[in-house]
Protein backbone atom coordinates (compact mmCIF):
# COMPACT_ATOMS: atom_id res chain seq x y z
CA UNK A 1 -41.43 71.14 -9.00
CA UNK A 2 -41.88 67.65 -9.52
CA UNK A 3 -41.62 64.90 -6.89
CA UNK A 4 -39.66 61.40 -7.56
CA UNK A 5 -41.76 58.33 -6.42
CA UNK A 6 -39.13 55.52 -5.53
CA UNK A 7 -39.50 52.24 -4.35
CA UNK A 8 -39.24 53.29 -0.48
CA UNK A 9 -42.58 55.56 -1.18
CA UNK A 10 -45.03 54.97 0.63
CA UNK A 11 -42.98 55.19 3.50
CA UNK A 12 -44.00 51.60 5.76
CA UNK A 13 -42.52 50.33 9.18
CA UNK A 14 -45.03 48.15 10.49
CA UNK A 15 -42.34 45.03 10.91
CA UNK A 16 -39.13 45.12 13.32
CA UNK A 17 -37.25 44.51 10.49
CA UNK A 18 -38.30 48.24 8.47
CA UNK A 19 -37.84 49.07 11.69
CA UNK A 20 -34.23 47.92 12.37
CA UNK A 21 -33.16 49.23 8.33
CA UNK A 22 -34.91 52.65 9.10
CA UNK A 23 -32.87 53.05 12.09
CA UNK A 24 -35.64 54.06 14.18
CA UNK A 25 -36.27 52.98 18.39
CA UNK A 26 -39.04 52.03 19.89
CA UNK A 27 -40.13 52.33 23.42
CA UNK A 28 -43.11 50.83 26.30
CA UNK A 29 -44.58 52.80 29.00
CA UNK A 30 -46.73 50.57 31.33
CA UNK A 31 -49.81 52.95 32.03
CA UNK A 32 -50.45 51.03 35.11
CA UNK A 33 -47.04 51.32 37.05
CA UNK A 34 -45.14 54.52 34.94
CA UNK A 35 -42.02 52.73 34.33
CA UNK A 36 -40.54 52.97 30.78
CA UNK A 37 -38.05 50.95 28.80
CA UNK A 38 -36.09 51.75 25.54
CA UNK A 39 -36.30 48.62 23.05
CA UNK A 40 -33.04 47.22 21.68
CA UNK A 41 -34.72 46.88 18.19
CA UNK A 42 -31.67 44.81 16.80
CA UNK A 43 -32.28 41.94 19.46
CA UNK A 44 -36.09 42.32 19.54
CA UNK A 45 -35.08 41.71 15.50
CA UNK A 46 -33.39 38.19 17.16
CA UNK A 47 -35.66 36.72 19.39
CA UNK A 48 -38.76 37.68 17.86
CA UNK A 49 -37.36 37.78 14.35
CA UNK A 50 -37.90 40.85 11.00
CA UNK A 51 -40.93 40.18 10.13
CA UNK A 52 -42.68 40.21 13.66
CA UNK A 53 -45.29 43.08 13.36
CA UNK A 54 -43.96 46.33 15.32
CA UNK A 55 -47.37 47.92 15.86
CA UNK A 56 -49.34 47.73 18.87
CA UNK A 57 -51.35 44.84 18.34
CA UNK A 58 -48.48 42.66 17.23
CA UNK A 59 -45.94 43.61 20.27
CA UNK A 60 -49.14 43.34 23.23
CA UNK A 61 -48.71 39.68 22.91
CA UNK A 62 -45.10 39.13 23.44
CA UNK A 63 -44.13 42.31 26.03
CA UNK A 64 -45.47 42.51 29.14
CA UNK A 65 -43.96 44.73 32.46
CA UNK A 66 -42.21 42.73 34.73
CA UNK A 67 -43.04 44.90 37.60
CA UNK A 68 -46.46 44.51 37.49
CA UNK A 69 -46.27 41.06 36.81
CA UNK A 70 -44.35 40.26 40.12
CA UNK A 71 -46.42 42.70 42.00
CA UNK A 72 -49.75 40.78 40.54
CA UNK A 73 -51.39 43.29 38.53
CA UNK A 74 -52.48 43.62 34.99
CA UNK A 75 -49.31 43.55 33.31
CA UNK A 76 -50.46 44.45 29.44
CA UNK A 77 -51.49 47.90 30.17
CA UNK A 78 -48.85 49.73 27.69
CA UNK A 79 -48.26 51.70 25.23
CA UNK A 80 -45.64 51.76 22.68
CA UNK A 81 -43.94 54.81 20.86
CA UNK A 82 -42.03 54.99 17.94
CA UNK A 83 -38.61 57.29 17.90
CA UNK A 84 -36.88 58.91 14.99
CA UNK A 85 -33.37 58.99 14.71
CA UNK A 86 -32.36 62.56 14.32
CA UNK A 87 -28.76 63.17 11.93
CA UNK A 88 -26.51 63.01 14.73
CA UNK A 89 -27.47 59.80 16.25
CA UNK A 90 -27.37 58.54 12.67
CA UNK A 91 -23.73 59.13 12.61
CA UNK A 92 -21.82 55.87 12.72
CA UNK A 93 -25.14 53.47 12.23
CA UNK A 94 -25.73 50.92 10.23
CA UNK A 95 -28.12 48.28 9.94
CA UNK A 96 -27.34 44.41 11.10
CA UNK A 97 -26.34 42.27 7.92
């Protein structure tokens, strides 16, 4: 059995933009308060722009919890998780032009 190497091998998504074409989500959890929030990754795509990093690192500076914020605690305590898509959410998506 032999195994064709495109050009979407390796597999990366470590920018909102592979993000957004892969049609994957992305979520926070603030550690500190338990709240959670499902990411829009098309408009995180528009205010933050494609080639902002979606890894941890790269997303700590920009999101924050609101909740803790307001309440005075340390609101960077979070942790972000990545989402496949399975084939029947797919149905109907496509990427933004």
């Amino acid at each position: 059995m032999e195994i064709a190497i495109g050009k979407e091998f390796p597999f990366v998504e470590d920018t909102l933009g592979k993000k957004l074409a892969a049609g994957t989500g992305l979520s926070v959890y603030c550690l500190t308060c338990r709240r959670t929030a499902l990411f829009d990754v098309a408009e995180l795509v528009k205010r933050l722009g494609p080639d902002h990093s979606c890894m941890h690192w790269g997303l700590i500076n920009v999101i924050y919890c609101h909740e803790c914020r307001a309440a005075g605690r340390g609101d960077r305590n979070l942790q972000f998780t990545n989402h496949a898509l399975t084939p029947e959410q797919r149905k109907g998506w496509t990427p933004c032009p």
